[in-house]
C-alpha atoms as a PDB file:
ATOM      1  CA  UNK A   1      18.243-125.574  -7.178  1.00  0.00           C
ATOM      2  CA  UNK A   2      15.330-124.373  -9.014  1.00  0.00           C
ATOM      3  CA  UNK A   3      14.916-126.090 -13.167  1.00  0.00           C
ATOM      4  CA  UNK A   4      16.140-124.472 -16.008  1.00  0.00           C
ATOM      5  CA  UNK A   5      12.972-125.436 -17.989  1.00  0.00           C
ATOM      6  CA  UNK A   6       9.190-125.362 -17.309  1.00  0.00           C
ATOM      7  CA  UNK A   7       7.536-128.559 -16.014  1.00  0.00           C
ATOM      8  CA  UNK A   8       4.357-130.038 -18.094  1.00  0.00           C
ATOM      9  CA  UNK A   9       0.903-130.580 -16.703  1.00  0.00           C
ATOM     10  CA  UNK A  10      -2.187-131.611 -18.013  1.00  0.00           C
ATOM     11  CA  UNK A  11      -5.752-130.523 -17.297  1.00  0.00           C
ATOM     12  CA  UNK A  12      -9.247-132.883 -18.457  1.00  0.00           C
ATOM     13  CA  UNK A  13     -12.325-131.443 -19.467  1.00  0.00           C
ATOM     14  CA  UNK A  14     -15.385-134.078 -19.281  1.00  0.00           C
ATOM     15  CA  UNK A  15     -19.229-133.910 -18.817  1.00  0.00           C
ATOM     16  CA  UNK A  16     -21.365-136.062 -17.083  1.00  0.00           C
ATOM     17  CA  UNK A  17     -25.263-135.403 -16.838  1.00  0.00           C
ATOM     18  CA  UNK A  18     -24.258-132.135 -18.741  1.00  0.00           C
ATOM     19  CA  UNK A  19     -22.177-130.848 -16.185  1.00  0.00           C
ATOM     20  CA  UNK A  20     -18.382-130.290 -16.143  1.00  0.00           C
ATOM     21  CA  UNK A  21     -16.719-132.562 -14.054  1.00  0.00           C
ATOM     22  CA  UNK A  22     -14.029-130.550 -11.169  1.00  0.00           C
ATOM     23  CA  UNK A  23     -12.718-131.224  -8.293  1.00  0.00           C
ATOM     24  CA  UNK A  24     -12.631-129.554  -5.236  1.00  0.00           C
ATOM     25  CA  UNK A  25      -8.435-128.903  -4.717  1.00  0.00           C
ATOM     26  CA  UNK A  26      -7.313-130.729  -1.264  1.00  0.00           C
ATOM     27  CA  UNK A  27      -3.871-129.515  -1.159  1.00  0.00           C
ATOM     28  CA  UNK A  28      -1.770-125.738  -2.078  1.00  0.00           C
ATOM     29  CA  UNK A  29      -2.054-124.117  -4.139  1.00  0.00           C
ATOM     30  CA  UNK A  30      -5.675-123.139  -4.274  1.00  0.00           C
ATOM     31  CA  UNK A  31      -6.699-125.572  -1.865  1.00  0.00           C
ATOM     32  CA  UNK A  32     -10.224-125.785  -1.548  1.00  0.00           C
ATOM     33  CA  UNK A  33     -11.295-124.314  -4.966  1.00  0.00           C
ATOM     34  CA  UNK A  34     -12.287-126.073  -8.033  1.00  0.00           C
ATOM     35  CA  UNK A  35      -9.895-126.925 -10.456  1.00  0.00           C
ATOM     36  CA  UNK A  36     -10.074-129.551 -13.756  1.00  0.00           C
ATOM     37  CA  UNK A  37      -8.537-132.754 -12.978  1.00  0.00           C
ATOM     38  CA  UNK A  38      -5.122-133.217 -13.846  1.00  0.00           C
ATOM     39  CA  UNK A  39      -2.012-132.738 -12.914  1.00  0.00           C
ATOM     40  CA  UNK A  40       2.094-133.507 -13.871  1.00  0.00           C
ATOM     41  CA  UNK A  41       2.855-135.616 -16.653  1.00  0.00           C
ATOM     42  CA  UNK A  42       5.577-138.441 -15.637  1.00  0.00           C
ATOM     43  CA  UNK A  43       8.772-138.939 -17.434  1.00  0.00           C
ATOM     44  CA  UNK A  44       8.359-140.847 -20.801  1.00  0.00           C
ATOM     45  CA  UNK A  45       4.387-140.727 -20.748  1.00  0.00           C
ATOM     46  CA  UNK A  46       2.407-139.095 -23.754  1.00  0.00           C
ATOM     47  CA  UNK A  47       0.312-136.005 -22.439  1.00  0.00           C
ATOM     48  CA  UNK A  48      -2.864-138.192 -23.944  1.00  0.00           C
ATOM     49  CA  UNK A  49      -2.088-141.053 -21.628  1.00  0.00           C
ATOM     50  CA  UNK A  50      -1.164-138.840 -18.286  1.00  0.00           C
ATOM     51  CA  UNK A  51      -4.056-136.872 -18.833  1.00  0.00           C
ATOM     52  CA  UNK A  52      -6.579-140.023 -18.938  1.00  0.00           C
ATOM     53  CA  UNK A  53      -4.339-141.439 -15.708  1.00  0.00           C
ATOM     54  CA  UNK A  54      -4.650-138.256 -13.654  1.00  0.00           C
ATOM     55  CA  UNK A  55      -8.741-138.101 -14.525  1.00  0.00           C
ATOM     56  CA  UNK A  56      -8.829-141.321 -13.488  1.00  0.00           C
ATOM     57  CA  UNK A  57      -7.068-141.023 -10.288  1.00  0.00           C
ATOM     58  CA  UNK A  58      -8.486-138.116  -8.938  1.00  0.00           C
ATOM     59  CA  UNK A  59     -12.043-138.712 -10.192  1.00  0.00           C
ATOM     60  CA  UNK A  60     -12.336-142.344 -10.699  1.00  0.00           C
ATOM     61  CA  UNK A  61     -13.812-141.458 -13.980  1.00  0.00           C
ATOM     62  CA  UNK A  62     -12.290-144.092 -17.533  1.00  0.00           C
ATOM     63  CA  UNK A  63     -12.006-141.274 -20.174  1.00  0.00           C
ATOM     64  CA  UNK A  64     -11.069-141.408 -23.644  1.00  0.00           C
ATOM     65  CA  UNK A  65      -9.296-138.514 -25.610  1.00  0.00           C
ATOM     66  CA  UNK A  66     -11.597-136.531 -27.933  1.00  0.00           C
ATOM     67  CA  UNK A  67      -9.679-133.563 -28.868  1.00  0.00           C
ATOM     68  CA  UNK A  68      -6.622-131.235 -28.084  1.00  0.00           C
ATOM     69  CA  UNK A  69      -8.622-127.896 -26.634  1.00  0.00           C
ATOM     70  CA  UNK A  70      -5.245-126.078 -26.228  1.00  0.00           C
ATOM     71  CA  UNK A  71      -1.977-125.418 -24.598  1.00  0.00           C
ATOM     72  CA  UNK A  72      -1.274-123.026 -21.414  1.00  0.00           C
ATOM     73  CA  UNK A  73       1.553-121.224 -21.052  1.00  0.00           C
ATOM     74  CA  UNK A  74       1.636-118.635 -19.328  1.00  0.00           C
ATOM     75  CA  UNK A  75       4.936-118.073 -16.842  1.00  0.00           C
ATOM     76  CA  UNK A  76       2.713-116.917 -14.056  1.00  0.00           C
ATOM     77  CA  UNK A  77      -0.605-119.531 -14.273  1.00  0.00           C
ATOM     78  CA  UNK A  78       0.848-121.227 -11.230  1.00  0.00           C
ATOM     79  CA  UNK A  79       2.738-119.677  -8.376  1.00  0.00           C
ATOM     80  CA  UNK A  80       4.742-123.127  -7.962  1.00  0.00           C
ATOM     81  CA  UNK A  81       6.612-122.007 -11.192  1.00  0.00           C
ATOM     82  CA  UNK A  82       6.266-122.213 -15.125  1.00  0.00           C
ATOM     83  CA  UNK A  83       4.266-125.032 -15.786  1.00  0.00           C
ATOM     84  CA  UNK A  84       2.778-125.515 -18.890  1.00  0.00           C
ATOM     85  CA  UNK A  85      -0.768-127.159 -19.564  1.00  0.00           C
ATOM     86  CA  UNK A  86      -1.953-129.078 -22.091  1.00  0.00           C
ATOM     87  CA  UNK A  87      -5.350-129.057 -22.219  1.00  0.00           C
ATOM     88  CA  UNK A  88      -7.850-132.202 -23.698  1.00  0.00           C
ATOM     89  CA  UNK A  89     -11.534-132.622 -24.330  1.00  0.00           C
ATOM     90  CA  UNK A  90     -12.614-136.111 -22.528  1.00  0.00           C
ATOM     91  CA  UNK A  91     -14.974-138.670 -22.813  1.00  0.00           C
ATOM     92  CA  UNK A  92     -16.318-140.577 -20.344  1.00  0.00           C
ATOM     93  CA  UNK A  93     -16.442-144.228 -21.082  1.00  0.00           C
ATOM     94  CA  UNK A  94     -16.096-145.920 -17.805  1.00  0.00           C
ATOM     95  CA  UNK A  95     -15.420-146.064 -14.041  1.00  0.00           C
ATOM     96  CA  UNK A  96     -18.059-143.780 -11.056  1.00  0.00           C
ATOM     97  CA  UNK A  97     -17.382-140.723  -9.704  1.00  0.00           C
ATOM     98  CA  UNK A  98     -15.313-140.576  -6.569  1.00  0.00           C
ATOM     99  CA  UNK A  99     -12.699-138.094  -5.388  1.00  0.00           C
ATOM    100  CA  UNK A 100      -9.299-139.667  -5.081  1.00  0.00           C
ATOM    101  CA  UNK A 101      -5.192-138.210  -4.677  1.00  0.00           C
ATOM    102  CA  UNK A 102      -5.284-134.566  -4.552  1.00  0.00           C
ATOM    103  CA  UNK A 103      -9.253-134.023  -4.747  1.00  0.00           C
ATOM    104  CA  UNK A 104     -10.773-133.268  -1.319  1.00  0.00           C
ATOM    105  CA  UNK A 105     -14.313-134.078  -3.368  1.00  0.00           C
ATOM    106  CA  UNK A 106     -15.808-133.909  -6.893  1.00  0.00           C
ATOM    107  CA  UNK A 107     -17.745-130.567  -7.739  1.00  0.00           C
ATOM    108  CA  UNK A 108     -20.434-131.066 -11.006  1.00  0.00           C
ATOM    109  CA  UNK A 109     -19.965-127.266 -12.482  1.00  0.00           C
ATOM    110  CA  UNK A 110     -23.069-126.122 -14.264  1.00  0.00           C
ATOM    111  CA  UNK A 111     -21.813-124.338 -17.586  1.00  0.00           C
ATOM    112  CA  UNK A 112     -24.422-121.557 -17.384  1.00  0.00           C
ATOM    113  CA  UNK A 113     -22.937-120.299 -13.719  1.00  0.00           C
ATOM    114  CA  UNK A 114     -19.193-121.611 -13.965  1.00  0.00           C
ATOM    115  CA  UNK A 115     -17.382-120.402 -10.599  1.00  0.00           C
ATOM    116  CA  UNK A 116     -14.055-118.792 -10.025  1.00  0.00           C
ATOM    117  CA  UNK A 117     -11.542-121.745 -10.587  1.00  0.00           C
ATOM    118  CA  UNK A 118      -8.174-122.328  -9.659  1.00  0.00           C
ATOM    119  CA  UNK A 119      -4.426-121.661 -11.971  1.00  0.00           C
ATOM    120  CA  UNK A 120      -6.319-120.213 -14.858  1.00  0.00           C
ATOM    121  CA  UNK A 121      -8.715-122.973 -15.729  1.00  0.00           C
ATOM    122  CA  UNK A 122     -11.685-120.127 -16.339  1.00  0.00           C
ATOM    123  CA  UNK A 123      -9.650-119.565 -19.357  1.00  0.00           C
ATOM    124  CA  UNK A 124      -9.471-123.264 -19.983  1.00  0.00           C
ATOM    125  CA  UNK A 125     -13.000-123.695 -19.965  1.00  0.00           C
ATOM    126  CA  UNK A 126     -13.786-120.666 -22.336  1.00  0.00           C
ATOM    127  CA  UNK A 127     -11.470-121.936 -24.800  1.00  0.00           C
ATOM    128  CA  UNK A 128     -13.235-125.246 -24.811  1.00  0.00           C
ATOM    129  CA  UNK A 129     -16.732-124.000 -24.915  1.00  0.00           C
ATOM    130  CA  UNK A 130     -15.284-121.646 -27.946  1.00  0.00           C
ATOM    131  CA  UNK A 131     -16.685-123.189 -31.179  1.00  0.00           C
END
């Protein structure tokens, strides 16, 4: 039976050596492109806690929050079914790179040639480069 409701996600934006932090999807949807880091936020977590957890597991990096950079919501930004992303500005303050979970490896994004991304995290990253 499909839900009745849309499911939550969560999506990380960090730098490190003034590049964006990605990884490379493993697994469908867009498997193989870049994406942000994130992913489904667990029953009875805060999105500021599942968002630091998912950075963490799928790029070994310890972030703090900085900011809220926005919320996603469009019906059709993944083709698994409304999900709904809430997007947050990071901070590194820990850990080393290394791809974990669902990243097949890390990709460094330089902001001044930022690829096509997977879901609609292009849009993601223009709204948190917006001033």
């Amino acid at each position: 039976m499909e839900p009745q409701h849309p499911s939550v996600a969560v999506d990380g934006l960090v730098l490190r050596s003034g590049k964006l932090v990605a990884v490379r999807r493993k697994n469908e949807p867009f498997r193989g492109m870049p994406a942000l880091p994130g992913g489904f936020v667990e029953l009875g977590e805060r999105t500021e806690d599942a968002v630091v957890r998912e950075v963490r597991e799928e790029t070994g990096l310890v972030t703090k929050v900085v900011r809220l950079v926005g919320v996603f919501s469009n019906p059709g930004r993944d083709p698994r079914g409304h999900v709904i992303s809430i997007a947050y500005a990071l901070e590194a303050v820990g850990g080393r790179l290394r791809a974990g979970s669902d990243a097949a490896q890390i990709v460094r994004i330089d902001l001044a040639a930022v690829p096509p991304m997977a879901f609609d995290h292009n849009e993601i990253v223009r709204a948190w480069r917006r001033p």
